[in-house]
Protein backbone atom coordinates (compact mmCIF):
# COMPACT_ATOMS: atom_id res chain seq x y z
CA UNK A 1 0.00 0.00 0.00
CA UNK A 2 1.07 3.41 -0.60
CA UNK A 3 1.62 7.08 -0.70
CA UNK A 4 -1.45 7.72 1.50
CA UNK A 5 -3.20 8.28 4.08
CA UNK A 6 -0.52 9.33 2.32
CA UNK A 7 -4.07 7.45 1.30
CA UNK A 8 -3.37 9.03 3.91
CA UNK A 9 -2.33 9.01 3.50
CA UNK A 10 -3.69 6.29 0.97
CA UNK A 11 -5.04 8.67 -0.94
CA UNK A 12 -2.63 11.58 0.11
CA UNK A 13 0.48 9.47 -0.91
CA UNK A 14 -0.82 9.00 -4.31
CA UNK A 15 -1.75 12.59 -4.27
CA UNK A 16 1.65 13.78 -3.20
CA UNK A 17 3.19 13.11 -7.02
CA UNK A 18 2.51 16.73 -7.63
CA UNK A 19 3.83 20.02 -6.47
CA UNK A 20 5.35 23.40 -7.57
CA UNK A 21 4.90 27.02 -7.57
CA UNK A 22 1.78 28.96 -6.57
CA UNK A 23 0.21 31.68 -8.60
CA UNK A 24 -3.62 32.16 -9.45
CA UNK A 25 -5.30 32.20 -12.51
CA UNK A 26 -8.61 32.75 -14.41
CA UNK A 27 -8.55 29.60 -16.35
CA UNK A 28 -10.87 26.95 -15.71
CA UNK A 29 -8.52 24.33 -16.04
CA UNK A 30 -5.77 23.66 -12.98
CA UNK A 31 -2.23 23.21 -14.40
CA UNK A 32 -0.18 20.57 -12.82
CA UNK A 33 2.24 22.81 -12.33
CA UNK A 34 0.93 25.47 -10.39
CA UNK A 35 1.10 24.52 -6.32
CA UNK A 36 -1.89 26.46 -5.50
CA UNK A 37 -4.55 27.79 -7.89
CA UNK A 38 -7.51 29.94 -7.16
CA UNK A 39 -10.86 30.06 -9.53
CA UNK A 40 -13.16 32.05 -9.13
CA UNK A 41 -16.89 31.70 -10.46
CA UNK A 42 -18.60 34.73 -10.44
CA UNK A 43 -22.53 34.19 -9.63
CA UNK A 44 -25.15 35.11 -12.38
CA UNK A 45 -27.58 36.06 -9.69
CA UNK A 46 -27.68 36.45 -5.47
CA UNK A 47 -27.23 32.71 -4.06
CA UNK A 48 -24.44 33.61 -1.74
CA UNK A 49 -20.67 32.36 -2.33
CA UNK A 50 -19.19 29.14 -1.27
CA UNK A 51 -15.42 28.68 -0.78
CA UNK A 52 -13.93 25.26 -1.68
CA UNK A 53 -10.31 23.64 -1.37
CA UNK A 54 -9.61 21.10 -3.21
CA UNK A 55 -6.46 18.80 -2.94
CA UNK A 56 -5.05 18.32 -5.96
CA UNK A 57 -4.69 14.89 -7.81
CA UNK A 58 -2.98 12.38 -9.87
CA UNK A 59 -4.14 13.94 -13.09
CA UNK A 60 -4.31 17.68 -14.72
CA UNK A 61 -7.47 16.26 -16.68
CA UNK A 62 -8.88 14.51 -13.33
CA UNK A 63 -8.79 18.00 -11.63
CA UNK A 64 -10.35 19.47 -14.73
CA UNK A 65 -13.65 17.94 -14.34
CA UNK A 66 -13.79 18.56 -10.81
CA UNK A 67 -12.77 22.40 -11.53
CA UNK A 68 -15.68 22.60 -14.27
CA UNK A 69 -18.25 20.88 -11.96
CA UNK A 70 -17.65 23.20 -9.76
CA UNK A 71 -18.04 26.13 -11.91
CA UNK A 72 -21.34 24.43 -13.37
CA UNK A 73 -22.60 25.09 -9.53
CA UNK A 74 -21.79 28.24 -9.35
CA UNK A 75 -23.45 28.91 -12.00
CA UNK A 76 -26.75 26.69 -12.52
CA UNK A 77 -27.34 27.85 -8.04
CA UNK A 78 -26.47 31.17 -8.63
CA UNK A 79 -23.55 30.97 -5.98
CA UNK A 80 -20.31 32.79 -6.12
CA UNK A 81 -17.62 29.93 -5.95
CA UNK A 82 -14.28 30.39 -5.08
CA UNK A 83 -12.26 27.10 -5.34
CA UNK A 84 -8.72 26.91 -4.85
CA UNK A 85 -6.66 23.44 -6.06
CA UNK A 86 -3.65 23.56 -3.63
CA UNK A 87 -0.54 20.68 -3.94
CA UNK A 88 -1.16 17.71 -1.78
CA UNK A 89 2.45 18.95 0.07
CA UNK A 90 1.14 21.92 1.00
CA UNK A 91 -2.28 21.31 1.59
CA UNK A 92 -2.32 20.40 5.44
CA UNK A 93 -0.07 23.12 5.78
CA UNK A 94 -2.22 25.82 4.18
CA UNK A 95 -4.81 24.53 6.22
CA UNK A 96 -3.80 23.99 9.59
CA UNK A 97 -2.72 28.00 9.23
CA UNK A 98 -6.66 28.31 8.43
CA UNK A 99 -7.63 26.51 11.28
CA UNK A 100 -5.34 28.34 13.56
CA UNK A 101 -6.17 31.75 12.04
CA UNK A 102 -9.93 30.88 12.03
CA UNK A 103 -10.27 31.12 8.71
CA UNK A 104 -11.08 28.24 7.20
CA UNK A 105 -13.00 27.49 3.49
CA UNK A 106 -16.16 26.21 3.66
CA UNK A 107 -15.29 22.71 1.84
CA UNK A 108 -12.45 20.73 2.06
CA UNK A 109 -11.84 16.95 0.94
CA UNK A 110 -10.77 15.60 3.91
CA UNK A 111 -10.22 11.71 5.23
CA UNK A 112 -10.47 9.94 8.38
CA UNK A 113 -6.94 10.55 9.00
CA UNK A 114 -7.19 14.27 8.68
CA UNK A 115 -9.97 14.18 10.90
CA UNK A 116 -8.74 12.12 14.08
CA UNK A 117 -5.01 14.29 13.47
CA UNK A 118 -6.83 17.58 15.02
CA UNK A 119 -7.70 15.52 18.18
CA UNK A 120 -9.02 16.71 20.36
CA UNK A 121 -10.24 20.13 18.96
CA UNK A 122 -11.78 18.87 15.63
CA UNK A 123 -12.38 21.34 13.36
CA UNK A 124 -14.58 19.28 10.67
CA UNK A 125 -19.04 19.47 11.31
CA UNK A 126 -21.12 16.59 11.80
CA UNK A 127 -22.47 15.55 8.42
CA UNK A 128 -23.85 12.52 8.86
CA UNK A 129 -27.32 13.22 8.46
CA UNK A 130 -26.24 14.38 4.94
CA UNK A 131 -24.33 11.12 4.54
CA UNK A 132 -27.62 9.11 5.64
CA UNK A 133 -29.76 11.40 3.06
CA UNK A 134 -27.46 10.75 0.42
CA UNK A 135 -27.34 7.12 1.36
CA UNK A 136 -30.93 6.51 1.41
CA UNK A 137 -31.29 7.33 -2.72
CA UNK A 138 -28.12 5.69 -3.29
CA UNK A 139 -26.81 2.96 -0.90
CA UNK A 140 -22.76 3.22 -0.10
CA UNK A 141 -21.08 0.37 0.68
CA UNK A 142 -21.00 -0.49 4.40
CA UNK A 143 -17.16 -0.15 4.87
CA UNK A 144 -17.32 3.36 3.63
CA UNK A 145 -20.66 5.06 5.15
CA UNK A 146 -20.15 3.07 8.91
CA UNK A 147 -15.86 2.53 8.47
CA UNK A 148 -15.48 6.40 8.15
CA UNK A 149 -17.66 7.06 11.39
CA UNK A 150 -15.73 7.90 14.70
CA UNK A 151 -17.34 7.42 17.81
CA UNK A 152 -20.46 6.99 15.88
CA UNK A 153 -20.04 10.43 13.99
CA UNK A 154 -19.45 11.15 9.63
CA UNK A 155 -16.87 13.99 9.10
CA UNK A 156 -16.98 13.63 5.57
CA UNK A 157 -19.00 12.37 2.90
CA UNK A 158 -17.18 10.10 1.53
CA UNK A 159 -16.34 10.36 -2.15
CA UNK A 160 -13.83 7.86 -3.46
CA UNK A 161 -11.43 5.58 -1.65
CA UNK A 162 -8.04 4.38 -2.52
CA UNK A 163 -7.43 0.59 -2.76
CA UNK A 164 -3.98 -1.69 -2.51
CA UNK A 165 -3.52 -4.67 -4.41
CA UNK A 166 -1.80 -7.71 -4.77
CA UNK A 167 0.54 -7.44 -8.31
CA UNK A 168 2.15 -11.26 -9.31
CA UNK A 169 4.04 -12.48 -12.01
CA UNK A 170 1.81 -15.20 -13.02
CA UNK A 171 4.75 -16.45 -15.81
CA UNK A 172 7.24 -16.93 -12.65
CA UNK A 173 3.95 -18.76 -10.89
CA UNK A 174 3.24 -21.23 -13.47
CA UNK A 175 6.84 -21.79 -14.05
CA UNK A 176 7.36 -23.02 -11.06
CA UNK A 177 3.98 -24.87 -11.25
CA UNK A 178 2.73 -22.37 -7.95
CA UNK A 179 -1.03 -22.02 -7.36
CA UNK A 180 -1.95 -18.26 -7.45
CA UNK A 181 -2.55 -17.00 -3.80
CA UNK A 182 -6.16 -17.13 -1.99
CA UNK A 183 -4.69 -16.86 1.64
CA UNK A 184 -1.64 -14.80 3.57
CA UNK A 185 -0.24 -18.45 4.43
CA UNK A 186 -0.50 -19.03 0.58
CA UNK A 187 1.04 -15.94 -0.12
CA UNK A 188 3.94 -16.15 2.05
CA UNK A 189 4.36 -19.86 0.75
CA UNK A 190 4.62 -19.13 -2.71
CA UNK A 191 6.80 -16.17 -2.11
CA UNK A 192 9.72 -19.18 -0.96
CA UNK A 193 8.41 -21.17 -3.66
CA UNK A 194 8.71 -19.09 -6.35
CA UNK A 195 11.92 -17.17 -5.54
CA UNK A 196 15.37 -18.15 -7.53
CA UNK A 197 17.99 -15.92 -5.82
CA UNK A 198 20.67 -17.14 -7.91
CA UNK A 199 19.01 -15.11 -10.82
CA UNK A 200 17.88 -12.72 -9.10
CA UNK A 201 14.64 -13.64 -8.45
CA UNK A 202 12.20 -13.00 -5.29
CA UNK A 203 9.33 -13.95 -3.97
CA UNK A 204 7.55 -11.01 -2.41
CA UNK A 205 8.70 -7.45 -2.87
CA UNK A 206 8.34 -6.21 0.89
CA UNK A 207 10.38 -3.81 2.40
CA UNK A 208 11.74 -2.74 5.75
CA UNK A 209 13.53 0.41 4.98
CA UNK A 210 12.94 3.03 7.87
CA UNK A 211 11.11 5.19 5.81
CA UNK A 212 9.32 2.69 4.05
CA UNK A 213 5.50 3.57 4.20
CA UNK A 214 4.62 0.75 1.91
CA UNK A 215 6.05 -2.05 4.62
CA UNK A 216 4.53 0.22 7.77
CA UNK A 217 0.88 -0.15 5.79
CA UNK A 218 1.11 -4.11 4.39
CA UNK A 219 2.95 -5.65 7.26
CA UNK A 220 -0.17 -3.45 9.41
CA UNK A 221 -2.56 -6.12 7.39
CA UNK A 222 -0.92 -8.84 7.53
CA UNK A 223 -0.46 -8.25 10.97
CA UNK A 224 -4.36 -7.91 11.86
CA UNK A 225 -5.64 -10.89 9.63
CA UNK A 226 -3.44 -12.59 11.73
CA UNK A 227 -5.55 -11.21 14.77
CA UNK A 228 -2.54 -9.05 15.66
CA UNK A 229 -2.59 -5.27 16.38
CA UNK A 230 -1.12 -2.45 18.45
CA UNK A 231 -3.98 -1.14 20.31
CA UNK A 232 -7.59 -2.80 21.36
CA UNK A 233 -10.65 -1.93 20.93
CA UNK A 234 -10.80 0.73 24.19
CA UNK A 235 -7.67 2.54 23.16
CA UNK A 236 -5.53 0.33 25.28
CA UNK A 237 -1.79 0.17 23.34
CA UNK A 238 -0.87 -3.82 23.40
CA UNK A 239 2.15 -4.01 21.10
CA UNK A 240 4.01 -5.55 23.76
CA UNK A 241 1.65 -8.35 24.55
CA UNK A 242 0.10 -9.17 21.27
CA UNK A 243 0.77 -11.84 19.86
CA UNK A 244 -0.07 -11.59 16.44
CA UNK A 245 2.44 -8.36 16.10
CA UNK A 246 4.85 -10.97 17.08
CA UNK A 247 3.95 -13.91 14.94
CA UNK A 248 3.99 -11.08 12.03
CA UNK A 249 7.56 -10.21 12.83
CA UNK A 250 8.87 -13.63 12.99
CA UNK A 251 7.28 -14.35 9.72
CA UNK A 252 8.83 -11.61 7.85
CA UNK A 253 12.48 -12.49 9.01
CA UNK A 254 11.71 -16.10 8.00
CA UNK A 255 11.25 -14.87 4.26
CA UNK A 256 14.18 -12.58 4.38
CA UNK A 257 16.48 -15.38 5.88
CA UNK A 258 15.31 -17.56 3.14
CA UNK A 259 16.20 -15.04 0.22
CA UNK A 260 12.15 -14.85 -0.29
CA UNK A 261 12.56 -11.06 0.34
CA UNK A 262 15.48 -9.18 -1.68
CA UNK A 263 18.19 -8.50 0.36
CA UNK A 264 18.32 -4.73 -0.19
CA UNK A 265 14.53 -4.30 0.95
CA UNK A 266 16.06 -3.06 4.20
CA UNK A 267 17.27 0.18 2.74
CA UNK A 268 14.37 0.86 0.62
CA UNK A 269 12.04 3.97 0.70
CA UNK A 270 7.91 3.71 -0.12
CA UNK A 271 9.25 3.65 -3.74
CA UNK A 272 11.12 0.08 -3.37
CA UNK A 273 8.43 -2.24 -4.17
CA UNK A 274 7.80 -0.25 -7.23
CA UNK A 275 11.35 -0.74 -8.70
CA UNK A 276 11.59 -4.07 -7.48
CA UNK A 277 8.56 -4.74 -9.82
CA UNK A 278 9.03 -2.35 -12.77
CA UNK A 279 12.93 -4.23 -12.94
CA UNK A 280 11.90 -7.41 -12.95
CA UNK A 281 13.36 -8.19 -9.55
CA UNK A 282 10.28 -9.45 -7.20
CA UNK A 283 7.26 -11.83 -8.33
CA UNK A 284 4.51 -10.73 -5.99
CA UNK A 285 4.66 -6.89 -4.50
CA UNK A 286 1.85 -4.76 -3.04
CA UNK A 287 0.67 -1.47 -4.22
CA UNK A 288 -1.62 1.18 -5.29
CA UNK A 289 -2.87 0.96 -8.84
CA UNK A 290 -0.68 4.06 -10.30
CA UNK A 291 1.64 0.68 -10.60
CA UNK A 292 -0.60 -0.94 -13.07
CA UNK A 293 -1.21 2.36 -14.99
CA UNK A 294 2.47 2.91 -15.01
CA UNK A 295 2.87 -0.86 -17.10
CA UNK A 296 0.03 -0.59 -19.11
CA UNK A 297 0.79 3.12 -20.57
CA UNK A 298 4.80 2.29 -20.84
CA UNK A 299 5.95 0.43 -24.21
CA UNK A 300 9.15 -0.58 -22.22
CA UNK A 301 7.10 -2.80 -19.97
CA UNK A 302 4.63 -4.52 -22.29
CA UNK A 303 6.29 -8.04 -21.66
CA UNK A 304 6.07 -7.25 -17.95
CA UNK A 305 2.10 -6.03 -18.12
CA UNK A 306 1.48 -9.00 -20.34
CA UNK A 307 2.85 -11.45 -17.75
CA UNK A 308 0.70 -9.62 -14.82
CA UNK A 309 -2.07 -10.67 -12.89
CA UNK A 310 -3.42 -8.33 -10.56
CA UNK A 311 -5.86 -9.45 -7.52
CA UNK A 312 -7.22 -8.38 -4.27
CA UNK A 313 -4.94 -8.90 -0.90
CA UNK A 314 -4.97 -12.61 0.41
CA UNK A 315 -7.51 -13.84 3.18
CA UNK A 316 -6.29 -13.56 6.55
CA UNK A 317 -6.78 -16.09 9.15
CA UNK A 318 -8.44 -14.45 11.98
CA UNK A 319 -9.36 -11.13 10.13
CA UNK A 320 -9.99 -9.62 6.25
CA UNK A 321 -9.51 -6.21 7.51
CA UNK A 322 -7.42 -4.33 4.93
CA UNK A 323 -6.47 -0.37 5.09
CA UNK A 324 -9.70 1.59 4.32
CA UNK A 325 -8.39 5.11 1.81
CA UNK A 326 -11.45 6.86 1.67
CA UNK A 327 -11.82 10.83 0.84
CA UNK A 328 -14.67 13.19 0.77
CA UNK A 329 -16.05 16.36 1.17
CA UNK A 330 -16.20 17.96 4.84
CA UNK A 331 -17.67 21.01 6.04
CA UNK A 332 -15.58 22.90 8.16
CA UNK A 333 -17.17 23.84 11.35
CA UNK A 334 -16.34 27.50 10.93
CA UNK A 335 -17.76 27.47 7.66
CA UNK A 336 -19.51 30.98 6.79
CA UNK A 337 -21.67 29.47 3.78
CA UNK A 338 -22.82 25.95 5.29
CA UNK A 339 -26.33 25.41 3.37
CA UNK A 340 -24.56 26.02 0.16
CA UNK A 341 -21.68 23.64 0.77
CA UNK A 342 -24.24 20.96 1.60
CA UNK A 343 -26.27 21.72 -1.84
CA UNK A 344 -22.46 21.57 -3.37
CA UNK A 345 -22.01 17.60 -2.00
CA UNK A 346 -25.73 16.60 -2.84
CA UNK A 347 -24.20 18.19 -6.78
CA UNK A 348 -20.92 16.36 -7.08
CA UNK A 349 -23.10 13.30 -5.69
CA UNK A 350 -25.22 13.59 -8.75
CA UNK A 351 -25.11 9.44 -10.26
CA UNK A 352 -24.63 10.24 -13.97
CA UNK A 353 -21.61 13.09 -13.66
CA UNK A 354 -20.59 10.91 -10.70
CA UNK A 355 -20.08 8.09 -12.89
CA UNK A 356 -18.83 9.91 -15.58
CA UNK A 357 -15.87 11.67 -13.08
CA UNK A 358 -15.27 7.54 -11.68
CA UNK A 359 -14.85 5.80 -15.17
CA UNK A 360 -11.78 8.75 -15.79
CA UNK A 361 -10.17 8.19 -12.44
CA UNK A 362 -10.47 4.18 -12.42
CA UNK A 363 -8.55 1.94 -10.89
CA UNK A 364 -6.63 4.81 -9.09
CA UNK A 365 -10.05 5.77 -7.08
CA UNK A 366 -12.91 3.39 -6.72
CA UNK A 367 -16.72 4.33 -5.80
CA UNK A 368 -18.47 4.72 -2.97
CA UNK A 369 -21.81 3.55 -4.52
CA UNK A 370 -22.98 -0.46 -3.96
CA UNK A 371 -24.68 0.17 -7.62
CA UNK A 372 -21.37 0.67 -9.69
CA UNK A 373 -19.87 -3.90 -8.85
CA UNK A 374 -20.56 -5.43 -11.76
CA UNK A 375 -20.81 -2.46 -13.77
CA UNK A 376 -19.20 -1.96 -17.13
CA UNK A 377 -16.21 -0.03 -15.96
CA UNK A 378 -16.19 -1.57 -12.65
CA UNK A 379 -17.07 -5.54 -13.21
CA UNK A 380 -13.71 -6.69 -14.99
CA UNK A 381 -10.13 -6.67 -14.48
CA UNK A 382 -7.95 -4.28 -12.25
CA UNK A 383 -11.03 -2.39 -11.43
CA UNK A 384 -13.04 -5.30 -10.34
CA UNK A 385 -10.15 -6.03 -7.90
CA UNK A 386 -10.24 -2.49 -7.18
CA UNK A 387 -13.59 -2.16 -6.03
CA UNK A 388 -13.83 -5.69 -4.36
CA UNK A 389 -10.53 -4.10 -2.08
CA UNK A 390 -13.29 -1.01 -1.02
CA UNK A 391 -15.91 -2.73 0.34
CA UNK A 392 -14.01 -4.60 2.62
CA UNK A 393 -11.67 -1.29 3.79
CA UNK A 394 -12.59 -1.18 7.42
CA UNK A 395 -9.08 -0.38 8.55
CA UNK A 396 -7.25 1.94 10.04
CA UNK A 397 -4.57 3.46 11.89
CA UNK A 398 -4.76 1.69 15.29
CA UNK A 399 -7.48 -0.83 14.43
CA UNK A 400 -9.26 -1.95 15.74
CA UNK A 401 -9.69 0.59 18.45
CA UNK A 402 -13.11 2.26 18.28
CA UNK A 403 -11.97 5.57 20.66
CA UNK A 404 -10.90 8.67 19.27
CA UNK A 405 -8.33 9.63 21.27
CA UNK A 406 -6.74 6.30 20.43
CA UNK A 407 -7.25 6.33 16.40
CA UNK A 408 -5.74 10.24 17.30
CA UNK A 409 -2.55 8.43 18.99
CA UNK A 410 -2.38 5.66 16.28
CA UNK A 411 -2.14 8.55 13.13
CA UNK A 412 0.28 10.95 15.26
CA UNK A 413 2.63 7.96 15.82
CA UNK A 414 2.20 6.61 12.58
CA UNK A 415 3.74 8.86 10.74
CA UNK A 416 7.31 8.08 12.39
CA UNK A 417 7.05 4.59 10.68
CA UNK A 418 7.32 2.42 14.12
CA UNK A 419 6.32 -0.69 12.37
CA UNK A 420 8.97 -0.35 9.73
CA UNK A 421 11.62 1.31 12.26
CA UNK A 422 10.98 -1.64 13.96
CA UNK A 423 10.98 -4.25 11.51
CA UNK A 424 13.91 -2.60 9.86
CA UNK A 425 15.90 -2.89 13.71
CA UNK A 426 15.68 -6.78 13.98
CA UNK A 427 16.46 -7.72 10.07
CA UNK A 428 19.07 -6.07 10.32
CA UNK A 429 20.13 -7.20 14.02
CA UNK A 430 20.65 -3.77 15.87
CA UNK A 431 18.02 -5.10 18.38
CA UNK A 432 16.02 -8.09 19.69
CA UNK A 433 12.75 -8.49 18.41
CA UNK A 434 11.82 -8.10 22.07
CA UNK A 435 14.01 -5.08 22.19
CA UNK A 436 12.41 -4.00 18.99
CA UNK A 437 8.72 -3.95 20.41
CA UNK A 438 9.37 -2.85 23.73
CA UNK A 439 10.85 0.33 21.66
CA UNK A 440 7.48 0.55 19.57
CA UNK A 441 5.55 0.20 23.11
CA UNK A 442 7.78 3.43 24.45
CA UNK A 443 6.95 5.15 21.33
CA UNK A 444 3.34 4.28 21.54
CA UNK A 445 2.98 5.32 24.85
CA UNK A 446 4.86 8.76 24.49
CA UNK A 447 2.72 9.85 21.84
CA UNK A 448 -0.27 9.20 24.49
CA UNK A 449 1.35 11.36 26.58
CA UNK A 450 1.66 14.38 24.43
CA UNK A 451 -1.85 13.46 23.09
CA UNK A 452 -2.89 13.66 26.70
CA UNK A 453 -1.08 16.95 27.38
CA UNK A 454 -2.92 18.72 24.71
C-alpha cells in the first residue's frame, strides 16, 4: 500500500506526485504545475458564495472535471464559488494556518486521517445526516458510510477511496507450477516457492527500509488478519503483549532469511516495491494501482504487463480487515456558507456526472456507490479487484480501536514509521525483536502522553 493516508495518507500518498509554484489564474482548467490555484466563479444572480479547497490529484485532466463541476454550480445555483486546487504537500499546511487563524473554506476533501489528526479540537461538522440522506437514494457500501464514522459520527462524505492490491508475475507462478494465492499463508508460501535468488529472483517485494510507508501499511494487514494489532478496541496500546504483532515479525524475518525477500529491501524507501517490480526483480509486491497504470501506458514494460495478474490482498486467518483510503467532502465547522456547501455535496453526488468523473479516475479511485460492482467499468479486471478491495476497507490506523483519542494516537505515531523502524531494527540485528517492540511500546505510549497533554 502506498503514498497515503498518504491514502493518507492512501489517498494523500498518491496525491503527493505533484507540487510546484503557486500563482492564481482565471482559467478553468488547474495546471499541474501550479502549487496552489484559485478560480473564481462569479454568480449570475444572489445565491451567496461558497469557498472550496480542493487537494489536488494524480491527473491535470482529473482535476479538470472537478474544476468545471464546480463552476457548473456556481453557476446553474447562482452561488459565487471560489475554489482553490492547492498541492497535496502543502495542503495540510495551508490549512492547519486556516484553522489556527480561524479562517477556514467552507469545503475541504478531507479523510479519516485528517480528521482524528486535530484531536481533540476537531475542526470538521457533523455531516452525517447528509451522509444518511445521500445514502438513502443511493446505498454506499457499508465499509465506507459506517468505516469512516468515529465514535459513531461522519466527518466527511465520503467520495472515493483508494485501494492496494496484490501485483504477481503469473509467468514466474506457473513456471514453477505455484497455485496463485487465496490466503496470507498461501502468499507467504509461494513467495519461498517461487523465488530463484541465484538469478535474481524474489518472492515477495516487501520492504523494511525506515522510511518505508509501503512495509509500515502491508505488514499493518498482515499483521491484523493474523488477529494481531497495536492497540484494542478501548484505546488500550498492546504491542508488547500481542501476539499476532509478534507472529507477524517472525514471519517476515523467516522470508528474508530464506532469500524470499530481496536483500536490499532493508534500505528501501515507499518507492522500493515499485522498482523491485518495474525491474523485474520481485514476483509478488503490493501497491496502489498508479503501478498498473504505469505498465500498461509504458511500451518498455509490455512483456512485464502482459505477464501480470493483478488481484485483491490474500484472506487472513483471523481477520480480512485491509487499510480503508477513503476521501470526501467535509464542512468545516467554521464554515460561513454551510447550506450552500451541503447543496455543493448533494451536486458532485449527482449518479450520472458521478459516474462519468469515476470511469476517468479508475482503478486509481474506486466508488463509494454499492450500484457501480458489476458495472461496465467496474465488473472486470484491475477495477473489479479495485472495487472488491473497497468494500471490505474497514481499517485503520490503530485498528481496531473504536476511541478517538486512540485512532488520534495511532495517526500521530504513525507517521514516524514504528512498524517499519521496527521491523527494519531486527532484520538487520541492531536489536532483539523483544528489544524491537518494547521500543514501539515506548513510542506508543509517548505519543499518548503528548496526546494527553494537549
Amino acid at each position: 500500500m502506498k503514498k497515503l493516508l498518504t491514502i493518507i495518507l492512501a489517498v494523500a500518498m498518491v496525491l503527493s506526485l505533484f507540487t510546484g509554484c503557486g500563482k492564481q489564474t482565471e482559467t478553468a482548467a488547474p495546471a499541474a504545475e501550479t502549487k496552489t490555484q484559485a478560480v473564481d466563479q462569479m454568480a449570475p444572480s444572489g445565491g451567496g458564495s461558497l469557498v472550496i479547497w480542493v487537494e489536488k490529484s494524480f491527473s491535470e485532466d482529473v482535476d479538470k472535471l472537478i474544476d468545471e463541476r464546480i463552476q457548473a454550480f456556481g453557476q446553474e445555483k447562482g452561488v459565487e464559488v471560489k475554489a482553490e486546487f492547492i498541492g497535496a504537500t502543502d495542503y495540510m499546511t495551508k490549512l492547519n494556518a486556516a484553522v489556527e487563524a480561524g479562517n477556514v473554506p467552507d469545503i475541504t476533501l478531507a479523510n479519516p486521517y485528517k480528521v482524528v489528526s486535530y484531536y481533540p479540537a476537531n475542526p470538521y461538522s457533523d455531516v452525517t445526516d447528509l451522509v444518511d440522506e445521500i445514502d438513502a437514494q443511493r446505498p454506499m457500501f457499508d465499509a465506507l458510510k459506517d468505516g469512516t464514522k468515529i465514535e459513531g459520527v461522519n466527518y466527511f462524505v465520503p467520495f472515493y477511496a483508494a485501494s492496494s492490491l496484490l501485483f504477481l508475475r503469473k509467468d514466474l507462478f506457473d513456471a514453477k507450477g505455484v497455485a496463485l494465492p487465496t490466503t496470507w499463508e498461501e502468499l507467504w508460501e509461494a513467495a519461498v516457492a517461487v523465488s530463484d535468488p541465484e538469478n535474481g529472483i524474489y518472492g515477495l517485494g516487501m520492504g523494511c527500509g525506515p522510511t518505508d510507508e509501503d512495509c509500515e501499511n502491508s505488514f499493518r494487514v498482515m499483521m491484523w488478519d493474523l488477529g494481531g494489532g497495536l492497540m484494542d478496541k478501548d484505546g488500550n496500546i498492546v504491542a508488547d503483549t500481542n501476539e499476532g504483532l509478534r507472529t507477524m515479525i517472525d514471519k517476515y524475518v523467516e522470508l528474508y532469511e530464506a532469500e524470499a525477500i530481496p536483500p536490499a529491501a532493508t534500505t528501501w524507501d515507499s518507492g522500493g516495491n515499485n522498482k523491485t517490480y518495474l525491474m523485474g526483480e520481485s514476483a509478488m509486491v503490493i501497491n496502489v494501482p498508479t503501478l498498473y497504470n504505469a505498465i500498461r501506458n509504458d511500451e518498455q514494460y509490455a512483456e512485464l504487463f502482459k505477464n501480470t495478474v493483478v488481484l485483491n490482498l490474500p484472506a487472513g486467518s483471523a481477520d480480512n480487515a485491509v487499510f480503508g483510503n477513503p476521501s470526501g467532502w467535509a464542512i468545516m465547522t467554521g464554515a460561513k456558507n454551510p447550506e450552500n456547501a451541503r447543496e455543493f455535496i448533494k451536486y458532485v453526488s449527482e449518479k450520472a456526472w458521478y459516474d462519468t468523473y469515476m470511469d476517468a479516475i479508475a482503478p486509481v479511485f474506486a466508488p463509494v456507490y454499492q450500484d457501480l460492482v458489476g458495472s461496465e467499468t467496474w465488473g472486470n479486471g484491475v477495477n473489479k479487484q479495485a472495487i472488491e478491495y473497497v468494500q471490505n476497507a474497514t481499517g485503520y490506523y490503530g485498528y481496531p480501536c473504536q476511541t478517538q483519542e486512540g485512532r488520534a494516537i495511532a495517526a500521530k505515531n504513525y507517521y514516524s514509521f514504528p512498524i517499519a523502524r521496527m521491523l527494519n531494527s531486527v532484520v538487520t540485528g541492531s536489536a532483539t525483536k523483544d528489544e524491537a517492540i518494547a521500543q514501539l511500546q515506548k513510542e506508543l505510549q509517548d505519543t499518548a502522553s503528548a496526546v494527553a497533554g494537549g
